[in-house]
Protein backbone atom coordinates (compact mmCIF):
# COMPACT_ATOMS: atom_id res chain seq x y z
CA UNK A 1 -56.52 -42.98 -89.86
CA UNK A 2 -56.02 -45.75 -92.32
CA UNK A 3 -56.58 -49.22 -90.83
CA UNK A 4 -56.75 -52.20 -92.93
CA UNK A 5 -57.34 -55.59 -91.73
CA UNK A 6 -55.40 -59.06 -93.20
CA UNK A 7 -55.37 -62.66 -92.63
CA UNK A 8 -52.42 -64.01 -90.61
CA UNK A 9 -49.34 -65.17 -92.66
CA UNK A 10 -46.29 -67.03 -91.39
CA UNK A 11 -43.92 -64.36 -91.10
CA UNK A 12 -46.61 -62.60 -88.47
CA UNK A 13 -45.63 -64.97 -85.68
CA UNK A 14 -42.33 -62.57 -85.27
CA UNK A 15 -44.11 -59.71 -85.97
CA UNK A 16 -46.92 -60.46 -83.33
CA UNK A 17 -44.10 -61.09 -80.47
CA UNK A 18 -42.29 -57.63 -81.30
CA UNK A 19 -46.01 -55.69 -81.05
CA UNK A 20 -46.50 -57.85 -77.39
CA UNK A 21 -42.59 -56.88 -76.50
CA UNK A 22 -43.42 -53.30 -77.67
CA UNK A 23 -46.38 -52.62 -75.90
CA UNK A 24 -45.72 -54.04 -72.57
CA UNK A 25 -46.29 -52.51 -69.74
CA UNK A 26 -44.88 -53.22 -65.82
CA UNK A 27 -47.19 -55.90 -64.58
CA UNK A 28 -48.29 -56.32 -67.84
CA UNK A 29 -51.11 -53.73 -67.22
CA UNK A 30 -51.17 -53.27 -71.35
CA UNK A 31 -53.40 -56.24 -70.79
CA UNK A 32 -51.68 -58.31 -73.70
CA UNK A 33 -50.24 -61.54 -73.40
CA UNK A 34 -46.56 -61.36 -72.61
CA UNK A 35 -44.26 -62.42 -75.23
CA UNK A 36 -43.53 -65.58 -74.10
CA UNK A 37 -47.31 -66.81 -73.97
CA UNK A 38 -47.61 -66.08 -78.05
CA UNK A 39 -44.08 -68.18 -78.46
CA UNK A 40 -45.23 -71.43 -76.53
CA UNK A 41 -48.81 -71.33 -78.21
CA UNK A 42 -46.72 -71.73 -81.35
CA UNK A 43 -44.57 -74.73 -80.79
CA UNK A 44 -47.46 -76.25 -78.00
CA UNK A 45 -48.44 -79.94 -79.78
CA UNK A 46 -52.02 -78.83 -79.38
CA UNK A 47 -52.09 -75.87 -81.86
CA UNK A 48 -54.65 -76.84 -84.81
CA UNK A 49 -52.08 -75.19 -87.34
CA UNK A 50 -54.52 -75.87 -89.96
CA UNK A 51 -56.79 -72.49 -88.92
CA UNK A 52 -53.63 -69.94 -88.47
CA UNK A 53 -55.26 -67.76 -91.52
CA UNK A 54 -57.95 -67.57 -89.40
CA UNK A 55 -56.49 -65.35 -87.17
CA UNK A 56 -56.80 -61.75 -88.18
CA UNK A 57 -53.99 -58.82 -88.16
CA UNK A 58 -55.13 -55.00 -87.97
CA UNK A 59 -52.18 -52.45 -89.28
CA UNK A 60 -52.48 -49.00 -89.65
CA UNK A 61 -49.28 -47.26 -91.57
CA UNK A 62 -47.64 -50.80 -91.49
CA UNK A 63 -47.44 -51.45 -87.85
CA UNK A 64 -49.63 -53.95 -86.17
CA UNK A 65 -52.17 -52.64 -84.08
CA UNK A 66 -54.34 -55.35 -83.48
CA UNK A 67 -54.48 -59.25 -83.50
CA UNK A 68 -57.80 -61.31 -82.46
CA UNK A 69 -56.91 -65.11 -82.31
CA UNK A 70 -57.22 -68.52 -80.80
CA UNK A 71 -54.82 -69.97 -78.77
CA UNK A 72 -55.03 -73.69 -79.41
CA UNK A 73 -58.27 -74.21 -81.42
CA UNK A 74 -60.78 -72.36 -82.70
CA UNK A 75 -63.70 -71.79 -80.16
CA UNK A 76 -61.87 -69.32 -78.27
CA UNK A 77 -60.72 -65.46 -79.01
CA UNK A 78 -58.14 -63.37 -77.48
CA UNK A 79 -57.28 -59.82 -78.58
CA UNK A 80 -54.08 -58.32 -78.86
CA UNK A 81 -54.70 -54.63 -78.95
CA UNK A 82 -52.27 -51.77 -79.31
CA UNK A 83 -53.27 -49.39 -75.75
CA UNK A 84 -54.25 -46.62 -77.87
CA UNK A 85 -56.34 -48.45 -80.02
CA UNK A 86 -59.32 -50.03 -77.84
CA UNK A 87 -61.98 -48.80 -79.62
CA UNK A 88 -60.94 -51.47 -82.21
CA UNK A 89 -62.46 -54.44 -80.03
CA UNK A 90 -65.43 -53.91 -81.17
CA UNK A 91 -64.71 -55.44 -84.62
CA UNK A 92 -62.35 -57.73 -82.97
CA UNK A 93 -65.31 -58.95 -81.18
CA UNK A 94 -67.11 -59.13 -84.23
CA UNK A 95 -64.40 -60.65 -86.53
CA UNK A 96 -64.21 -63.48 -83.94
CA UNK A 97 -67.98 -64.46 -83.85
CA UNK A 98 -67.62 -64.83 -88.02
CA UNK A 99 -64.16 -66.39 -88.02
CA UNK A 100 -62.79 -67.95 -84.84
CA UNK A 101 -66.17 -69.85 -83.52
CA UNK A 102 -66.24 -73.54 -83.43
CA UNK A 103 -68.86 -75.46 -85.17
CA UNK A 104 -70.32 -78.03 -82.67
CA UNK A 105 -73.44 -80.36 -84.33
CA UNK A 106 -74.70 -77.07 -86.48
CA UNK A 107 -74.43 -74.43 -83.54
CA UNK A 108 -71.59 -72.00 -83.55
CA UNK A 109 -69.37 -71.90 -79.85
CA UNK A 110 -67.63 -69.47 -78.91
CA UNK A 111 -65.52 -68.15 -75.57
CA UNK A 112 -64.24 -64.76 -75.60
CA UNK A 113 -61.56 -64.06 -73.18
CA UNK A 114 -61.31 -60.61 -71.34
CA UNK A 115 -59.02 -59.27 -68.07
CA UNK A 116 -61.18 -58.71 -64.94
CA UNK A 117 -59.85 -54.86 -65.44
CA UNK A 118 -60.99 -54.00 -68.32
CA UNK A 119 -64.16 -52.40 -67.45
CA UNK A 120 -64.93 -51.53 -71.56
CA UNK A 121 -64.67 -54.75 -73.04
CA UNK A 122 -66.98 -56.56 -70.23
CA UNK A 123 -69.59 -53.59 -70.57
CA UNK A 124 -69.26 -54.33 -74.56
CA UNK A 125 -69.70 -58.10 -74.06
CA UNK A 126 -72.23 -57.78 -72.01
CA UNK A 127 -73.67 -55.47 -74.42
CA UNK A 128 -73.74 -58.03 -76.95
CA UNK A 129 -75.36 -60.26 -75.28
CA UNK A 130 -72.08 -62.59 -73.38
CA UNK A 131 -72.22 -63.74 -70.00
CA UNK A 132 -68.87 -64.42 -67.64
CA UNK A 133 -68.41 -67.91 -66.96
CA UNK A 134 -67.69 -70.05 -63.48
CA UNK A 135 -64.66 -71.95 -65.51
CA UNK A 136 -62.09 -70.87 -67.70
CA UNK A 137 -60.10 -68.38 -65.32
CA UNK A 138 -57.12 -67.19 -66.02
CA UNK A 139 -55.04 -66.46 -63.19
CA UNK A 140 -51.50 -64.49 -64.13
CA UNK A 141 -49.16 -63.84 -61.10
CA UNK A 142 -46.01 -61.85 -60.52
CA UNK A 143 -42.89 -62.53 -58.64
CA UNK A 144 -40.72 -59.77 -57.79
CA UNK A 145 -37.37 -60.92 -57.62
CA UNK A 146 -35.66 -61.05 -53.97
CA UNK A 147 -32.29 -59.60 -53.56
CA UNK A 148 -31.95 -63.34 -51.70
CA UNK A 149 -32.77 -66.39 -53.69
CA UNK A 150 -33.03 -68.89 -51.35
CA UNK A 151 -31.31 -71.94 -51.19
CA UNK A 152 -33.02 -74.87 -51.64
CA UNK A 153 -31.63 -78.93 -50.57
CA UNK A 154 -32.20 -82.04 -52.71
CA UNK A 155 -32.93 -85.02 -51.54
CA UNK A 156 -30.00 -87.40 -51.10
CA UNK A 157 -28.63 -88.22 -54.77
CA UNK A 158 -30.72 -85.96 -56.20
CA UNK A 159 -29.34 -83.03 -58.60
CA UNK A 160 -30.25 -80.07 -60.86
CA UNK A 161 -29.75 -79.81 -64.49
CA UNK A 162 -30.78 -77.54 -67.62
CA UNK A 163 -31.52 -79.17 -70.91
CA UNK A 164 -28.30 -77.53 -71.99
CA UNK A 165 -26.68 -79.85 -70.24
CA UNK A 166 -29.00 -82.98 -71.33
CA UNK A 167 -31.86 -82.66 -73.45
CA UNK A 168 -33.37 -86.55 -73.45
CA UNK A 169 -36.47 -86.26 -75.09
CA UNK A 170 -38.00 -89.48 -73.63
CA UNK A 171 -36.86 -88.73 -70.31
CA UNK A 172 -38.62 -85.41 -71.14
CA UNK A 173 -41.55 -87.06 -72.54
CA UNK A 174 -41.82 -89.12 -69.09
CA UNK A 175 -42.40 -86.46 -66.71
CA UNK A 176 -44.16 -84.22 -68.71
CA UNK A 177 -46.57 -87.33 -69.47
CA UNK A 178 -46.55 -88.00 -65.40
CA UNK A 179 -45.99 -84.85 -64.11
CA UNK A 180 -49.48 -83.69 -65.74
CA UNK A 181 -51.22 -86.66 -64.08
CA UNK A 182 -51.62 -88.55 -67.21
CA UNK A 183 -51.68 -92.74 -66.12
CA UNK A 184 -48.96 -95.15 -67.06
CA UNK A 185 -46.03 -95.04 -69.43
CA UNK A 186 -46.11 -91.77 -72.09
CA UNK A 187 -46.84 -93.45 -75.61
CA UNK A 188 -43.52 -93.06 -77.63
CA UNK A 189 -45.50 -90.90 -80.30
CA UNK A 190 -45.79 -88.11 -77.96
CA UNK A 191 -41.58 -87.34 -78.09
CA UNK A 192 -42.77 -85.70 -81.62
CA UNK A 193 -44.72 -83.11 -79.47
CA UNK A 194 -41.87 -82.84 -76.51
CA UNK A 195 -39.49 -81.60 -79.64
CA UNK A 196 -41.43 -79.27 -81.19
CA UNK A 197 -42.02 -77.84 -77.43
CA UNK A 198 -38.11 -76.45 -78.55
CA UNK A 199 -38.90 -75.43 -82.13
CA UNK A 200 -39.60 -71.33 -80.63
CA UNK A 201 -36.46 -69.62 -81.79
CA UNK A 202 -36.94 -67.93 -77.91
CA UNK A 203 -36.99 -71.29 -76.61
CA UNK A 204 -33.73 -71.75 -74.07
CA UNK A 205 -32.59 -74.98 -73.40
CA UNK A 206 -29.65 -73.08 -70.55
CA UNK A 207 -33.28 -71.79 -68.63
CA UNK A 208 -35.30 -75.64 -69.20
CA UNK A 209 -34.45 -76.93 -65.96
CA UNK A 210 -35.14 -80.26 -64.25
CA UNK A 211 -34.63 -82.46 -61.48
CA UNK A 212 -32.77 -85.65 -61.79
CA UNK A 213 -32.89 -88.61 -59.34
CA UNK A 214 -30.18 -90.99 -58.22
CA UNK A 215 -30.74 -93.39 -61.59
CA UNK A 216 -31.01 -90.52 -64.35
CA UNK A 217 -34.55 -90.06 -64.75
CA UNK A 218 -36.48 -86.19 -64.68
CA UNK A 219 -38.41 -86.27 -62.04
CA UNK A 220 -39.42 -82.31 -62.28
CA UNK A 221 -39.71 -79.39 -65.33
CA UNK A 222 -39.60 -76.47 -64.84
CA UNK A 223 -39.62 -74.36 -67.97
CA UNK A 224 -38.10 -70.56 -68.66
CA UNK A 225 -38.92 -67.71 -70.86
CA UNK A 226 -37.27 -64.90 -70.86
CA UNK A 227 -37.69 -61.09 -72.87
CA UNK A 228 -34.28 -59.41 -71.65
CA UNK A 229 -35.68 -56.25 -73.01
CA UNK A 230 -38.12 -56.00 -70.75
CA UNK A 231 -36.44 -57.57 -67.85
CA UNK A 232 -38.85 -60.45 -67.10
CA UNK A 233 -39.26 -64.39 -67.25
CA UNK A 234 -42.15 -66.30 -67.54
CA UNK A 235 -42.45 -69.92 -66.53
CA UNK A 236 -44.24 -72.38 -68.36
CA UNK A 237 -44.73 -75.41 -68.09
CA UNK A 238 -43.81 -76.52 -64.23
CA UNK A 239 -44.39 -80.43 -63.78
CA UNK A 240 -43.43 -82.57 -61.26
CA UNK A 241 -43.88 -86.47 -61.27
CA UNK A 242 -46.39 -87.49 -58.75
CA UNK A 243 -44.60 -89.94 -57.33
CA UNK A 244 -42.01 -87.57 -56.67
CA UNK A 245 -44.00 -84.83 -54.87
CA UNK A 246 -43.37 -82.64 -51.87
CA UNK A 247 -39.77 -83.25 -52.00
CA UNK A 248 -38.64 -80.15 -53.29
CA UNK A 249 -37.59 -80.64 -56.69
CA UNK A 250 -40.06 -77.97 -58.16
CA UNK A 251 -39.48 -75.73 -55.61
CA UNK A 252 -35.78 -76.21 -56.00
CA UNK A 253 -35.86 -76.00 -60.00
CA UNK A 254 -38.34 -72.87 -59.92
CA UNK A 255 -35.37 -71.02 -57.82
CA UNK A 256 -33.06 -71.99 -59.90
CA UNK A 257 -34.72 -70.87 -62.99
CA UNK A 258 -34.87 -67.34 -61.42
CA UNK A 259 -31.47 -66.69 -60.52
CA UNK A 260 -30.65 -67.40 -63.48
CA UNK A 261 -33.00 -64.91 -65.43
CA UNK A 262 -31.78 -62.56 -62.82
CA UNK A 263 -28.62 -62.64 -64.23
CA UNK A 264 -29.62 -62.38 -67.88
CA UNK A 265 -31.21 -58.88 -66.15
CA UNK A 266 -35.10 -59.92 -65.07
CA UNK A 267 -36.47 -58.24 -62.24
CA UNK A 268 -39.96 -59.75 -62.73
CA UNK A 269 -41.19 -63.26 -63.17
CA UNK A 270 -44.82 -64.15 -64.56
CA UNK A 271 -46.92 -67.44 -63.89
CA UNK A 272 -50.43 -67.87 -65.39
CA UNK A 273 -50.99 -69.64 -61.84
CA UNK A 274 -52.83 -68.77 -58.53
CA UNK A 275 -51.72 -71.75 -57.03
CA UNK A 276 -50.75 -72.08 -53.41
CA UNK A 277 -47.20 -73.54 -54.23
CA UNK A 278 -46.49 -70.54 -55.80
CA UNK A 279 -47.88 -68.08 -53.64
CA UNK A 280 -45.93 -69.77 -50.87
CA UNK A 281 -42.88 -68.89 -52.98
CA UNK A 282 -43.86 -64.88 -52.94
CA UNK A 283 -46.17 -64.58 -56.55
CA UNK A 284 -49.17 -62.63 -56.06
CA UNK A 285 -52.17 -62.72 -58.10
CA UNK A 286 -52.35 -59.45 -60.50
CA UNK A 287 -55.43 -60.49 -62.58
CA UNK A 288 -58.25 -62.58 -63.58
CA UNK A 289 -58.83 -63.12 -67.26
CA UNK A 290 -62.52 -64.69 -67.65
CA UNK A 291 -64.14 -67.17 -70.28
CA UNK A 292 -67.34 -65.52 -71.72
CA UNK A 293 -70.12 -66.98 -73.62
CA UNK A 294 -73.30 -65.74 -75.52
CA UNK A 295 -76.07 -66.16 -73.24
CA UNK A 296 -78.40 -68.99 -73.80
């Protein structure tokens, strides 16, 4: 056994989504992120590009078999690990306390991420000295899809649309900006962010969908990810406009969105959500993954 370990390179970001596609297992008991997850971290606005070599790549024989990274800054590790490979977390736990901490007035912070199944890893954290945390749960939850999508009724005027059929960035920009509670009118600066949100070469503009009201304007997201291969969809990001709520829309655009990764051959959709909208719609929570910190 010949593993060597590598900084991240550009090329890796393709190479990372084929291990996650790879290794996935039904209800994504591998434990990995789905492939979807690693695609939006890339094009998210909030990714500190600047520390990408900081992530590190394990290969044995040429084939990944391990990746411990942030997802938006550095302060925070997840591990990527190959399921026949766990006794590698160890130095992934390692490599992340020398290379993905965050350096906050001279002390060194750090949250390491781990699935409430994984019995090893917490034994190892605690091991080292880490303690779960009350905030920074992960919740991921599963839809089987019914044989019956349901039909859902806008309000008057109302109508549903994919960004294949209009992709307005500031209209975009608007309920993204509202629909994630932020106050007042989205600074025009922030459209920069809403188009690199469609830079991900898996990024679908046919499975972006969104509801329109009577003048135009998005008044819901609902956003799409599918991995045909593996015949599931993940959706991310769902927004609706506050003043807009508890009419339907998301509701509406979230059954929309899975018919039509039915027919592109999903059987399974994934939300990294426990709320009740969505367990109203049929999701049920699979797992937890918790935030831990070294004990104080």
């Amino acid at each position: 056994m010949n593993i060597t370990r590598r900084p991240y390179q550009a090329e890796d970001c393709q190479k990372v989504g084929q291990f996650l596609i790879e290794h996935y297992q039904p209800d994504n008991l591998d434990g990995n992120w789905l492939r979807p997850e690693w695609d939006y971290m890339h094009s998210h606005p909030s990714l500190d590009e600047s520390a990408l070599e900081r992530i590190g790549i394990w290969e044995e024989g040429g084939g990944i078999v391990a990746v411990a990274h942030y997802e938006s800054t550095l302060g925070e590790a997840f591990f990527q690990c190959h399921p026949e490979y766990p006794f590698l977390k160890k130095e992934l736990l390692q490599y992340a306390e020398e290379n993905l901490y965050q350096s906050d007035k001279g002390n060194k912070k750090l949250w390491i991420y781990c699935n409430d199944f994984d019995s090893e890893f917490e034994s190892l954290l605690k091991a080292a000295g880490y303690h779960p945390l009350q905030k920074g749960m992960r919740p991921l939850s599963r839809l089987i899809i019914p044989s019956e999508i349901p039909e859902a009724e806008l309000p008057e005027g109302f109508r549903i649309l994919s960004l294949a059929d209009q992709n307005d960035l500031p209209r975009i920009n608007h309920v993204l900006w509202r629909g994630f509670n932020h106050p007042g009118e989205p600074p025009r600066e922030e459209e920069e962010g809403r188009k690199k949100m469609q830079s991900s070469p898996n990024f679908r503009k046919d499975l972006t969908i969104v509801a329109a009201d009577p003048g135009g304007d998005f008044r819901a997201y609902c956003g799409f990810w599918v991995v045909v291969e593996k015949k599931y969809g993940l959706i991310e990001p769902l927004a609706t406009d506050p003043d807009f709520r508890r009419m339907g829309l998301a509701r509406t655009g979230v059954w929309e969105g899975v018919r039509r990764c039915r027919d592109l051959g999903a059987e399974t959709i994934y939300v990294g959500s426990d709320q009740p909208f969505y367990l109203s719609l049929g999701f049920q929570v699979l797992y937890f993954t918790r935030a831990w910190a070294l004990s104080v």
